[in-house]
PDB file of N, CA and C in Angstrom:
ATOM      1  N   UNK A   1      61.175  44.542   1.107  1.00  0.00           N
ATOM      2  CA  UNK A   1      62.602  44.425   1.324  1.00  0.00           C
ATOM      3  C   UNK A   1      62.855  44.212   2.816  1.00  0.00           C
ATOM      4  N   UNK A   2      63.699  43.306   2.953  1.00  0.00           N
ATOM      5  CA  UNK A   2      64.372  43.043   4.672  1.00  0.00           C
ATOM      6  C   UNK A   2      65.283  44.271   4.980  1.00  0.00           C
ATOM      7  N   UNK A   3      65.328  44.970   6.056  1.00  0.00           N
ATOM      8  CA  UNK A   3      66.294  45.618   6.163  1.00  0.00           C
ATOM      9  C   UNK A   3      66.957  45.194   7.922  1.00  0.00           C
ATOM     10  N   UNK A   4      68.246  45.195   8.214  1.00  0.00           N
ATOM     11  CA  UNK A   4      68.827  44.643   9.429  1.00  0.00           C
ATOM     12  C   UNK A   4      69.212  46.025  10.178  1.00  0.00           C
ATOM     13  N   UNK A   5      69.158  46.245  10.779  1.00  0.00           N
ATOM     14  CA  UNK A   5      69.387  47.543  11.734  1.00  0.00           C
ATOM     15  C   UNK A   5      70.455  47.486  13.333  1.00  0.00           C
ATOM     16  N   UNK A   6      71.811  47.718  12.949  1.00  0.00           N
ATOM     17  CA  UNK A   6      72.444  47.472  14.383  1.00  0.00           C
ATOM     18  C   UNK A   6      72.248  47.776  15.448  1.00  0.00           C
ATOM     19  N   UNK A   7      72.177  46.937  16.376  1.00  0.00           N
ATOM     20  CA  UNK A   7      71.815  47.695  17.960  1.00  0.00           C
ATOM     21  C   UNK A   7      73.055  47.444  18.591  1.00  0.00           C
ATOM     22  N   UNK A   8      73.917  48.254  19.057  1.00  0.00           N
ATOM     23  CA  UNK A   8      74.940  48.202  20.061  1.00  0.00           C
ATOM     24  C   UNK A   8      74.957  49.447  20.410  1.00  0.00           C
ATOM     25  N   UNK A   9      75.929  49.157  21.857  1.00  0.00           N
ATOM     26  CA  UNK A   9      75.941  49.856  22.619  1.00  0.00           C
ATOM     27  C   UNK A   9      77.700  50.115  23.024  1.00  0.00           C
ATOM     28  N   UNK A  10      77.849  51.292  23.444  1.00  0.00           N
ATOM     29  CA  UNK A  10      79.790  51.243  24.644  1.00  0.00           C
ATOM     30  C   UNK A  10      79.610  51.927  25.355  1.00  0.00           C
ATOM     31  N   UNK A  11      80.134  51.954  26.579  1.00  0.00           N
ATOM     32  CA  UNK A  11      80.230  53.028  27.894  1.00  0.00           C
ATOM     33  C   UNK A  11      80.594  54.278  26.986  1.00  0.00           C
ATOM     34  N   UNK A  12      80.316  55.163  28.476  1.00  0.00           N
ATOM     35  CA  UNK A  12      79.954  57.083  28.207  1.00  0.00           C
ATOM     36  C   UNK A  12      81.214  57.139  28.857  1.00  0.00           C
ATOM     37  N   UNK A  13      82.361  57.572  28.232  1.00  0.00           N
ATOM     38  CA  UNK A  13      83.752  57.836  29.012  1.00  0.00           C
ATOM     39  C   UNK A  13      83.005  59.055  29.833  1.00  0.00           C
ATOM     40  N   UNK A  14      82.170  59.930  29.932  1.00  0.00           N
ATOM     41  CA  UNK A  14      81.562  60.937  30.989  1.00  0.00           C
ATOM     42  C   UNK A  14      81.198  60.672  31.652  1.00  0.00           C
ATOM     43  N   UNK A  15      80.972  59.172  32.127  1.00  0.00           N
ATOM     44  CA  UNK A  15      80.199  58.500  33.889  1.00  0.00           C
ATOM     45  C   UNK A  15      81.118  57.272  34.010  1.00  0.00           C
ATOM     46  N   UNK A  16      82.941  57.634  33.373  1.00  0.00           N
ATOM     47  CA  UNK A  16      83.606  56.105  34.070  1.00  0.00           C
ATOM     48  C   UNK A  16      83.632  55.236  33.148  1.00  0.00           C
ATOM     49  N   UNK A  17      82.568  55.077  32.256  1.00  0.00           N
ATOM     50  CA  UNK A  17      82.551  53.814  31.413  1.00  0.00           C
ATOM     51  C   UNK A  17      83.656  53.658  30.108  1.00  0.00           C
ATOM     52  N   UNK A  18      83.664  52.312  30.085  1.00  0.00           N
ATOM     53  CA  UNK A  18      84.629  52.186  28.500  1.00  0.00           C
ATOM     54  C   UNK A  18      83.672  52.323  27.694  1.00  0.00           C
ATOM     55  N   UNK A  19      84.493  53.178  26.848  1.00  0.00           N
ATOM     56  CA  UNK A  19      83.762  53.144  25.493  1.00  0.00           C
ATOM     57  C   UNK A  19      84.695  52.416  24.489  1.00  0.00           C
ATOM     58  N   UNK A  20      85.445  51.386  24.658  1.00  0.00           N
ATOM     59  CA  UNK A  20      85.413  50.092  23.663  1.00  0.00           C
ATOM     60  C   UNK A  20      84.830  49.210  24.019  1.00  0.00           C
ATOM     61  N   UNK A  21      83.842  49.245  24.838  1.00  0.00           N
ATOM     62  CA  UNK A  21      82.813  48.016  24.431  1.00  0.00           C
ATOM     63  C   UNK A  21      81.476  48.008  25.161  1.00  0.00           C
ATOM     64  N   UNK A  22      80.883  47.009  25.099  1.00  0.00           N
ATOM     65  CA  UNK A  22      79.162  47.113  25.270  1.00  0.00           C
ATOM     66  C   UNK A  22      79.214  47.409  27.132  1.00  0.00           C
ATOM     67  N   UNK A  23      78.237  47.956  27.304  1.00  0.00           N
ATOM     68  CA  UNK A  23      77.885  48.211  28.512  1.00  0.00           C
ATOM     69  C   UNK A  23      77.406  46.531  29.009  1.00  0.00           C
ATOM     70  N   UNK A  24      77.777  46.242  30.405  1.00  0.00           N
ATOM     71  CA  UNK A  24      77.297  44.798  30.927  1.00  0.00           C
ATOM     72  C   UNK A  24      76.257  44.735  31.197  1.00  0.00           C
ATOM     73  N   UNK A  25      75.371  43.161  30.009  1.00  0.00           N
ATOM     74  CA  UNK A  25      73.812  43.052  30.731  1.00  0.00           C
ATOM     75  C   UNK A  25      73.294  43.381  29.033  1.00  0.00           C
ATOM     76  N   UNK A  26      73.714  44.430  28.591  1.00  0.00           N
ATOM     77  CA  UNK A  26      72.947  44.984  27.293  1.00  0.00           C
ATOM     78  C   UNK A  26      73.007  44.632  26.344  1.00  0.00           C
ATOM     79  N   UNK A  27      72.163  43.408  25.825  1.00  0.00           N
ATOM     80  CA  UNK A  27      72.654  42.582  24.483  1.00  0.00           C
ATOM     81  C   UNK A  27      72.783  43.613  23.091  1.00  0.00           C
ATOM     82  N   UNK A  28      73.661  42.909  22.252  1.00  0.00           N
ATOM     83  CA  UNK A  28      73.882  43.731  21.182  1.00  0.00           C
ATOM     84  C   UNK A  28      73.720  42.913  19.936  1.00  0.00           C
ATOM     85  N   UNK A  29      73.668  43.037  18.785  1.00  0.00           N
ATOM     86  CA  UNK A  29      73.209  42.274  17.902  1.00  0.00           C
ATOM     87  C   UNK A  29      72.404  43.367  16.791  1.00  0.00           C
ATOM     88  N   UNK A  30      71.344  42.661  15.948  1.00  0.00           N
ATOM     89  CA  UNK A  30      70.577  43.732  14.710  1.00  0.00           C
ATOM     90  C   UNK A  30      69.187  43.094  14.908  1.00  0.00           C
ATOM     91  N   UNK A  31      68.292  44.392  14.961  1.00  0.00           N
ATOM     92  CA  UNK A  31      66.927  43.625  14.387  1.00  0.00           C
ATOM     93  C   UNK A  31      66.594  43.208  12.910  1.00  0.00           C
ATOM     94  N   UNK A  32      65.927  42.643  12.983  1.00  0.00           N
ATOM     95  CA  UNK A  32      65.528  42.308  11.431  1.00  0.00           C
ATOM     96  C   UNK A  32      64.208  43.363  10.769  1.00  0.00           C
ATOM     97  N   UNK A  33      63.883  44.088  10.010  1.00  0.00           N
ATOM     98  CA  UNK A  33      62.981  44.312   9.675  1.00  0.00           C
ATOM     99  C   UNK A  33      62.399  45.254   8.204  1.00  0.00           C
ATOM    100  N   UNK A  34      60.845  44.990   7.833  1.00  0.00           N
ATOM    101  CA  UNK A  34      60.295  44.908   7.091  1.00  0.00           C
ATOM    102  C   UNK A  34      60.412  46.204   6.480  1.00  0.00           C
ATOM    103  N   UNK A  35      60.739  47.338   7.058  1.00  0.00           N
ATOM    104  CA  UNK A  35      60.270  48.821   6.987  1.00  0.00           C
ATOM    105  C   UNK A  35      61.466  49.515   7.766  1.00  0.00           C
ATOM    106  N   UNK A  36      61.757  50.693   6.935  1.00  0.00           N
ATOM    107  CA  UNK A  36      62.991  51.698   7.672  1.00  0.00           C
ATOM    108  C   UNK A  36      61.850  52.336   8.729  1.00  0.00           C
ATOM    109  N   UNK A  37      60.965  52.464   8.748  1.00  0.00           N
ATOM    110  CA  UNK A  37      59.808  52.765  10.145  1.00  0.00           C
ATOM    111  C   UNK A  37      59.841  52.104  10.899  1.00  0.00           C
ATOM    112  N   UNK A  38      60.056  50.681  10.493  1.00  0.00           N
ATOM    113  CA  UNK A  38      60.162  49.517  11.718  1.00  0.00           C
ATOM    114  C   UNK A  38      61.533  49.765  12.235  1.00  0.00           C
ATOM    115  N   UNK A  39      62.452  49.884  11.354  1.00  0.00           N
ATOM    116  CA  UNK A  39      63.794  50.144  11.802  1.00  0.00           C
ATOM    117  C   UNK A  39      64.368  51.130  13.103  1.00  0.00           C
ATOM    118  N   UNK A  40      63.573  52.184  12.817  1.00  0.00           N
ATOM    119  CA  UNK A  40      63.765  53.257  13.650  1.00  0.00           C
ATOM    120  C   UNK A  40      62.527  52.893  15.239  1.00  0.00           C
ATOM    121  N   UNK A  41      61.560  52.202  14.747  1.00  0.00           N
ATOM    122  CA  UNK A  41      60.629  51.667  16.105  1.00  0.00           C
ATOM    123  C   UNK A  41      61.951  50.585  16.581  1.00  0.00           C
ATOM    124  N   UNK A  42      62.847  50.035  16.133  1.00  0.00           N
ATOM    125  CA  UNK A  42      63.579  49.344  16.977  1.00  0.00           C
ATOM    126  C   UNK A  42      64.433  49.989  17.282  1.00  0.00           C
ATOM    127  N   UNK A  43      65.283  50.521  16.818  1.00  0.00           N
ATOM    128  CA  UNK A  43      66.487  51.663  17.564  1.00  0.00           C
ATOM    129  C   UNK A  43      66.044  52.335  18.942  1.00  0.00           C
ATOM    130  N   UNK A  44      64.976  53.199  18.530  1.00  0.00           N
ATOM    131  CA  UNK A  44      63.932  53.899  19.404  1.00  0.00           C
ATOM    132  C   UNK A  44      63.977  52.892  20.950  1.00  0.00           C
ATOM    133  N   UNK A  45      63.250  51.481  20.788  1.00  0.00           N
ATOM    134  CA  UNK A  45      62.420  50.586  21.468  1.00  0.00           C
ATOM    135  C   UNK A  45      63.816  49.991  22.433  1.00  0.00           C
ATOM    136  N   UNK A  46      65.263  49.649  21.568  1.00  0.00           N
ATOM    137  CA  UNK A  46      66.629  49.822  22.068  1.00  0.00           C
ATOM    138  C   UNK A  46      67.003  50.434  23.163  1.00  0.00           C
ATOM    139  N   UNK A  47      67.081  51.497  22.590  1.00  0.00           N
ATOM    140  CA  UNK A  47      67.675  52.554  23.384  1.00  0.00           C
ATOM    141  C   UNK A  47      66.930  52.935  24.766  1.00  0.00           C
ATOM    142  N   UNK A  48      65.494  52.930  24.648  1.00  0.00           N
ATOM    143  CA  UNK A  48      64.474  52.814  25.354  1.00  0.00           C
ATOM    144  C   UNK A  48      64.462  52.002  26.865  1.00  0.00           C
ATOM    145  N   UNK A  49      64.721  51.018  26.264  1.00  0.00           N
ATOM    146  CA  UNK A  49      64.860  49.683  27.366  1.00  0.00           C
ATOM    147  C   UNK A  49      65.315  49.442  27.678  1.00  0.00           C
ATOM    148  N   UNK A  50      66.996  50.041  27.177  1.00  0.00           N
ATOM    149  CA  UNK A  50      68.285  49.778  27.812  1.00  0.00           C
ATOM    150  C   UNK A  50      68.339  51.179  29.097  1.00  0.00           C
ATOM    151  N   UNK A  51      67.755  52.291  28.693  1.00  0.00           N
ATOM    152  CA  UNK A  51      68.483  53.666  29.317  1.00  0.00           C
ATOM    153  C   UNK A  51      69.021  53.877  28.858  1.00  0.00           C
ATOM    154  N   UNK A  52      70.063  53.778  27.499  1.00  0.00           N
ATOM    155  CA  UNK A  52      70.724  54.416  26.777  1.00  0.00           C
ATOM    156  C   UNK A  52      70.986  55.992  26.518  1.00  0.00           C
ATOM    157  N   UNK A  53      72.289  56.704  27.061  1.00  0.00           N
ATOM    158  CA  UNK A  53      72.517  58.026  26.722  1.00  0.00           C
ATOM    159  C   UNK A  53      72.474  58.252  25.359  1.00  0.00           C
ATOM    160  N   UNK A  54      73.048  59.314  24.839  1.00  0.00           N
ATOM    161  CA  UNK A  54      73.119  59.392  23.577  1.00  0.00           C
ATOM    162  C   UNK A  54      74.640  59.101  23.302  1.00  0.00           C
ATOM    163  N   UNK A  55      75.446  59.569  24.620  1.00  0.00           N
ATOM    164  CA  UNK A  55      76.959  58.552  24.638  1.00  0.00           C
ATOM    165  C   UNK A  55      77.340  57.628  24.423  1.00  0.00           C
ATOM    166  N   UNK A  56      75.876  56.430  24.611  1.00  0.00           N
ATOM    167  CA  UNK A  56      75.857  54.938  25.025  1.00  0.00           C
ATOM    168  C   UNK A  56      75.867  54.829  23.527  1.00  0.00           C
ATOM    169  N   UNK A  57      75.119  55.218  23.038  1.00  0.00           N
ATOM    170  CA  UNK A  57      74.071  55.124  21.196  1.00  0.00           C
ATOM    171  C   UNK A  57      75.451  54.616  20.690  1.00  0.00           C
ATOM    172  N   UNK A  58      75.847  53.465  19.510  1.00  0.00           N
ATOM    173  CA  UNK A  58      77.044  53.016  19.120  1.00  0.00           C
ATOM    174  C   UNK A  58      76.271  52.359  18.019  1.00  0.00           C
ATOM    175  N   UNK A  59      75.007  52.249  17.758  1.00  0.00           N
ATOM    176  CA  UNK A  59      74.389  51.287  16.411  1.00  0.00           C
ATOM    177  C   UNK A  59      73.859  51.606  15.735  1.00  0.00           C
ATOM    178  N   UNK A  60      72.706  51.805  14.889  1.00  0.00           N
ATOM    179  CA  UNK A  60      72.089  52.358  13.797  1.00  0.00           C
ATOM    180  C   UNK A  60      72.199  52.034  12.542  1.00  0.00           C
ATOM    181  N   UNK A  61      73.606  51.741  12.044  1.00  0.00           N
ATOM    182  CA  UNK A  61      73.761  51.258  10.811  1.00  0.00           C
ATOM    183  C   UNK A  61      72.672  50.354  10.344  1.00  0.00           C
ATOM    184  N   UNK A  62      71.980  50.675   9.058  1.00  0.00           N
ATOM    185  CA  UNK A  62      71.147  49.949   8.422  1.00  0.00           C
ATOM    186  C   UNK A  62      72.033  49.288   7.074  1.00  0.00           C
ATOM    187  N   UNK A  63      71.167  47.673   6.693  1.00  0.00           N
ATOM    188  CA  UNK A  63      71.926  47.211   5.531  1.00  0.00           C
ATOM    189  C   UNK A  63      70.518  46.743   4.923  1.00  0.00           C
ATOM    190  N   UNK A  64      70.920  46.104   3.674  1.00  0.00           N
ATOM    191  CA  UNK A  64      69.777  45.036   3.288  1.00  0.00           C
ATOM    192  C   UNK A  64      69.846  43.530   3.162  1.00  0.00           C
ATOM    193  N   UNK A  65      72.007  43.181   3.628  1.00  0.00           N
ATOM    194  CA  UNK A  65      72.160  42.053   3.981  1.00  0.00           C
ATOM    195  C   UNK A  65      72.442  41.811   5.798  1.00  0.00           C
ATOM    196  N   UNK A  66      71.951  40.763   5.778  1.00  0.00           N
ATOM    197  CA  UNK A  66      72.716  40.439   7.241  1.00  0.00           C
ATOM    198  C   UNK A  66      74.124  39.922   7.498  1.00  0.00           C
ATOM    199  N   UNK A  67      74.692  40.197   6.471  1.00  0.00           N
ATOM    200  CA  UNK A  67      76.182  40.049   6.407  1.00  0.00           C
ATOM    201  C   UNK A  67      76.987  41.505   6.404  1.00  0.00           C
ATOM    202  N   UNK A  68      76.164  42.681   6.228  1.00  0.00           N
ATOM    203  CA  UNK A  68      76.293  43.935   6.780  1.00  0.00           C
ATOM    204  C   UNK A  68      77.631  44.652   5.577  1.00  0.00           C
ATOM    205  N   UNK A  69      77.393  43.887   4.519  1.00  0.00           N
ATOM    206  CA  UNK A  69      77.912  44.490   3.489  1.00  0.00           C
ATOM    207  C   UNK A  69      78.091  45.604   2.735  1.00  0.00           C
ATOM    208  N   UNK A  70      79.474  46.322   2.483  1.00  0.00           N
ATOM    209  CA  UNK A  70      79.110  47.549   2.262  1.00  0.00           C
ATOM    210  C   UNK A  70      78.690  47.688   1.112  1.00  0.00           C
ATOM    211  N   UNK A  71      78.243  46.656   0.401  1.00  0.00           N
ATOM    212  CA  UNK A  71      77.342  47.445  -0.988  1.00  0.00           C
ATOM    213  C   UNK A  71      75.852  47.559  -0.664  1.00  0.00           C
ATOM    214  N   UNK A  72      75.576  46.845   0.746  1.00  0.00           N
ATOM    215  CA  UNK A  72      73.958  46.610   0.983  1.00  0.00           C
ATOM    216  C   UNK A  72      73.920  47.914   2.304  1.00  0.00           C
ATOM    217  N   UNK A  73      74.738  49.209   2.346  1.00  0.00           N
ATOM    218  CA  UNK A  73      74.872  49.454   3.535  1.00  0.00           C
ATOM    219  C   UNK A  73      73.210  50.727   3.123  1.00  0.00           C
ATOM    220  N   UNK A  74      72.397  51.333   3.990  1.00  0.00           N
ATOM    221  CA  UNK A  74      71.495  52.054   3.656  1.00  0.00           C
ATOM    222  C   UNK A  74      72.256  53.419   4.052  1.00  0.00           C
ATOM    223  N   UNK A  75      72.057  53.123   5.324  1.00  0.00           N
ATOM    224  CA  UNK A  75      72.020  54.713   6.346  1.00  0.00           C
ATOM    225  C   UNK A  75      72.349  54.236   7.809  1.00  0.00           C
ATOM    226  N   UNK A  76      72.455  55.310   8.345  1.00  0.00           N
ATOM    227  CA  UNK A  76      72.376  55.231   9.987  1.00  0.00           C
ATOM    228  C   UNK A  76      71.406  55.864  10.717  1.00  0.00           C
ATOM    229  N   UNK A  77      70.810  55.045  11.708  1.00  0.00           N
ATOM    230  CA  UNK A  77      70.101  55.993  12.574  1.00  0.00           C
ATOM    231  C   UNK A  77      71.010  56.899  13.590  1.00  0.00           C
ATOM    232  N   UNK A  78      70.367  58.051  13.655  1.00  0.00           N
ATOM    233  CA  UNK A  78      71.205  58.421  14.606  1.00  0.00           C
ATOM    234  C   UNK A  78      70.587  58.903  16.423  1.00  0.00           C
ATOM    235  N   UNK A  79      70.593  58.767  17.565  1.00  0.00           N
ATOM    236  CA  UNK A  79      70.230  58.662  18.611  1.00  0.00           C
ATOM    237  C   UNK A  79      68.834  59.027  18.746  1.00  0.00           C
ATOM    238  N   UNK A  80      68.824  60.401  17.942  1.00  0.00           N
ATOM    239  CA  UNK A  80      67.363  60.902  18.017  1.00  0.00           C
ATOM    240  C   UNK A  80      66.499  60.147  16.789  1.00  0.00           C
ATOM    241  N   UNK A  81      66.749  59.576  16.329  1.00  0.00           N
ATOM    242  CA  UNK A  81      65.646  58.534  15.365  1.00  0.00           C
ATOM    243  C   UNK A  81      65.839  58.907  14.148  1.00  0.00           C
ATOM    244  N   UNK A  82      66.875  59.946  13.585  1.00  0.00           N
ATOM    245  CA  UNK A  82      66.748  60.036  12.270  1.00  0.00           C
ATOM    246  C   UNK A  82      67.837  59.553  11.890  1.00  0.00           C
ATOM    247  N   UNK A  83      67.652  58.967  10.203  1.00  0.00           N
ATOM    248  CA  UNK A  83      67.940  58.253   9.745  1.00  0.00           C
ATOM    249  C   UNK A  83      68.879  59.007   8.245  1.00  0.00           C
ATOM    250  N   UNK A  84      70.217  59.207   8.488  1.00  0.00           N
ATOM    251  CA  UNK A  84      71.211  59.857   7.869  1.00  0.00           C
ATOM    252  C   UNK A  84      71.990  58.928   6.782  1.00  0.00           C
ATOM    253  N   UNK A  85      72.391  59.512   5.604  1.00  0.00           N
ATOM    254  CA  UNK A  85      73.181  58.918   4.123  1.00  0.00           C
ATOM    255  C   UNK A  85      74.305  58.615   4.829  1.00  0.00           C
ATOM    256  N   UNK A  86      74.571  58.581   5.342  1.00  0.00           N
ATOM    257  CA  UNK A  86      75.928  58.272   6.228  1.00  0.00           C
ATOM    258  C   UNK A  86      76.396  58.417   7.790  1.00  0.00           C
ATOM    259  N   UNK A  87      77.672  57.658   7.971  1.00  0.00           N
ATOM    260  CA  UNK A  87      77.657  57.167   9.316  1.00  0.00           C
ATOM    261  C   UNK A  87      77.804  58.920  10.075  1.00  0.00           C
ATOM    262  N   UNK A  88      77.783  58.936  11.355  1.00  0.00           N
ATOM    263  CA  UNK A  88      77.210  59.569  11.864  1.00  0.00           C
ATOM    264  C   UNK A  88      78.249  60.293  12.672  1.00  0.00           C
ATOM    265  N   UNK A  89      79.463  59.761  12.325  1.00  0.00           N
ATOM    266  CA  UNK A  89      80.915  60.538  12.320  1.00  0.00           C
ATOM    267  C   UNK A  89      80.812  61.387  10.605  1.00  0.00           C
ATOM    268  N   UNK A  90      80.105  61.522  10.024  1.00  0.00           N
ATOM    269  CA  UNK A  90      80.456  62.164   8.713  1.00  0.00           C
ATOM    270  C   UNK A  90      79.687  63.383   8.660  1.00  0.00           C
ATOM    271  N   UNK A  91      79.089  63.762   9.784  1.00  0.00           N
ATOM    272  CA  UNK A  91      77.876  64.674   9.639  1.00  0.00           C
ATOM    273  C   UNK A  91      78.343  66.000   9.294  1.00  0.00           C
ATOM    274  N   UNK A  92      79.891  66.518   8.738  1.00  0.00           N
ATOM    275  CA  UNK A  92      79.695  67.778   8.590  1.00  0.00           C
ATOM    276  C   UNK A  92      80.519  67.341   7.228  1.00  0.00           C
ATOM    277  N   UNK A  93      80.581  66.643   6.752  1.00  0.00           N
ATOM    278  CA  UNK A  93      81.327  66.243   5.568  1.00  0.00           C
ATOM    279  C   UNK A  93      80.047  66.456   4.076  1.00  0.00           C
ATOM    280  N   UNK A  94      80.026  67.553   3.073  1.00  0.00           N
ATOM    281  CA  UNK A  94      79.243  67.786   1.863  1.00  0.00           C
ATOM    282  C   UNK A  94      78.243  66.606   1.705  1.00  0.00           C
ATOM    283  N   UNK A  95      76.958  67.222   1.520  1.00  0.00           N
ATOM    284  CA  UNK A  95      75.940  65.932   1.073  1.00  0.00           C
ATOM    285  C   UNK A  95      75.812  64.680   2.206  1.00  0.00           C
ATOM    286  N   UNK A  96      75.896  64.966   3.263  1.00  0.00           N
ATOM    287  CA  UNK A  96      75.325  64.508   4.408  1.00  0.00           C
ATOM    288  C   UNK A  96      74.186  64.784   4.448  1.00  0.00           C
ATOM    289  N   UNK A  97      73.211  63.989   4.683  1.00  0.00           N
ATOM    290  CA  UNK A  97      72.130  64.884   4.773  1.00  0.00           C
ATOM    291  C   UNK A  97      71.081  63.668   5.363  1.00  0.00           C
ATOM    292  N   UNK A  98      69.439  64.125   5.868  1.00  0.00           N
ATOM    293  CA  UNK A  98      68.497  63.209   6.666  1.00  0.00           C
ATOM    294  C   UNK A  98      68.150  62.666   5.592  1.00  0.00           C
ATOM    295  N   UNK A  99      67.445  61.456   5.338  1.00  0.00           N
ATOM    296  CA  UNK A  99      66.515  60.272   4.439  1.00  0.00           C
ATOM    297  C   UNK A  99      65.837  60.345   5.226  1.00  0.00           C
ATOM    298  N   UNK A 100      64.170  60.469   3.947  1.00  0.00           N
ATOM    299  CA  UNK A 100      62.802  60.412   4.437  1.00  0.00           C
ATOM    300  C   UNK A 100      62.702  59.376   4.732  1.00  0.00           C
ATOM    301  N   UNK A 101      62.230  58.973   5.789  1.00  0.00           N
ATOM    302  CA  UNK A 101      61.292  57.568   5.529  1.00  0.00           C
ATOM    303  C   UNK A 101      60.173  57.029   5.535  1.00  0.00           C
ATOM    304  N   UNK A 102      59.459  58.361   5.336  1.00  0.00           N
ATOM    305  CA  UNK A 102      57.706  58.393   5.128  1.00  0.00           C
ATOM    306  C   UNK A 102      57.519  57.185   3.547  1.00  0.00           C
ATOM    307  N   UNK A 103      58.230  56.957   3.234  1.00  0.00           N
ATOM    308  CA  UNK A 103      58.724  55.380   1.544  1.00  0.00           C
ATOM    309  C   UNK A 103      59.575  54.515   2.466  1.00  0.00           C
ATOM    310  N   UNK A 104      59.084  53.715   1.711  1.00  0.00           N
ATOM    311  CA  UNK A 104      60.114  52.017   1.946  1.00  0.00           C
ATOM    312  C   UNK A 104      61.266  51.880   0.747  1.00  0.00           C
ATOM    313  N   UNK A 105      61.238  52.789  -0.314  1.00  0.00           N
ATOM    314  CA  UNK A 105      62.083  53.025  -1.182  1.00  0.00           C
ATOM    315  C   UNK A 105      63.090  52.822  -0.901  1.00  0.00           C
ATOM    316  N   UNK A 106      64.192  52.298  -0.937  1.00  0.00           N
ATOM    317  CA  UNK A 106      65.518  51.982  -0.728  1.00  0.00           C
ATOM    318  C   UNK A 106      66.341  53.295  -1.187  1.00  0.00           C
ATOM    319  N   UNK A 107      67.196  54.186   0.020  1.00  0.00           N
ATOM    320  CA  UNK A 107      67.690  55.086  -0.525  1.00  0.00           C
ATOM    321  C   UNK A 107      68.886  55.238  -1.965  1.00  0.00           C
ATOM    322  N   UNK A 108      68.668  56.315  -2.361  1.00  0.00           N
ATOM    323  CA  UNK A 108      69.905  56.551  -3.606  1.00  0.00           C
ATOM    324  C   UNK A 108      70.602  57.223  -3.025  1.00  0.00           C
ATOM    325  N   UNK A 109      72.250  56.559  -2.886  1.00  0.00           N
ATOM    326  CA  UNK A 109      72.869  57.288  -1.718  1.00  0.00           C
ATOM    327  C   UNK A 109      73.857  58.059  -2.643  1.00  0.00           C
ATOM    328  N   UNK A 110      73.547  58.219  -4.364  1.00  0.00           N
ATOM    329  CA  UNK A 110      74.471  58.742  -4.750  1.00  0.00           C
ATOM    330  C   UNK A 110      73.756  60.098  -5.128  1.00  0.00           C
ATOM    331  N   UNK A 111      72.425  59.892  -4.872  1.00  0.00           N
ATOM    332  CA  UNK A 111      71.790  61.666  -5.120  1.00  0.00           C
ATOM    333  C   UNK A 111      71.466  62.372  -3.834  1.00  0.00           C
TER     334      UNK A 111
END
């Protein structure tokens, strides 16, 4: 299975920056890839190369289209590399919870 993984970025309103939009210089866009392992080696590899705070962190969303559809939506990564049933504003909302990704299994986001 292909899976697309968002990489963006917005300023840290805590050092000045806007946070409606990408920091200057730091391309934004999705990787493409084979494996939610690969997925998270690109978030990771992202964030990495940019300097990215965890303020900066604005991408993660995984799909299985590149049209980023919400019936193809997986999960989100979230700054520290794990990979959550939902976006990452929902984290105290029932049945939030981490996805393994030791499987390439496509999550069941209704169990």
């Amino acid at each position: 299975m292909t899976y697309y993984v968002v990489l963006n970025n917005v300023g840290n309103p805590d050092f000045g920056q806007s946070p409606d939009r990408p920091l200057p210089g730091i391309p934004v866009g999705h990787a493409e890839c084979e494996t939610l392992a690969e997925c998270r080696t690109a978030v990771r590899a992202y964030i990495e190369n940019n300097l990215l705070g965890a303020g900066n962190w604005a991408g993660g969303d995984v799909f299985t289209s590149p049209d980023y559809t919400p019936d193809s939506y997986v999960g989100t990564f979230s700054y520290n590399g794990r990979l959550w049933n939902g976006p990452a504003a929902d984290w105290r909302k029932p049945g939030h919870a981490e996805i393994p990704i030791d499987t390439d299994a496509t999550p069941d986001r209704e169990g």
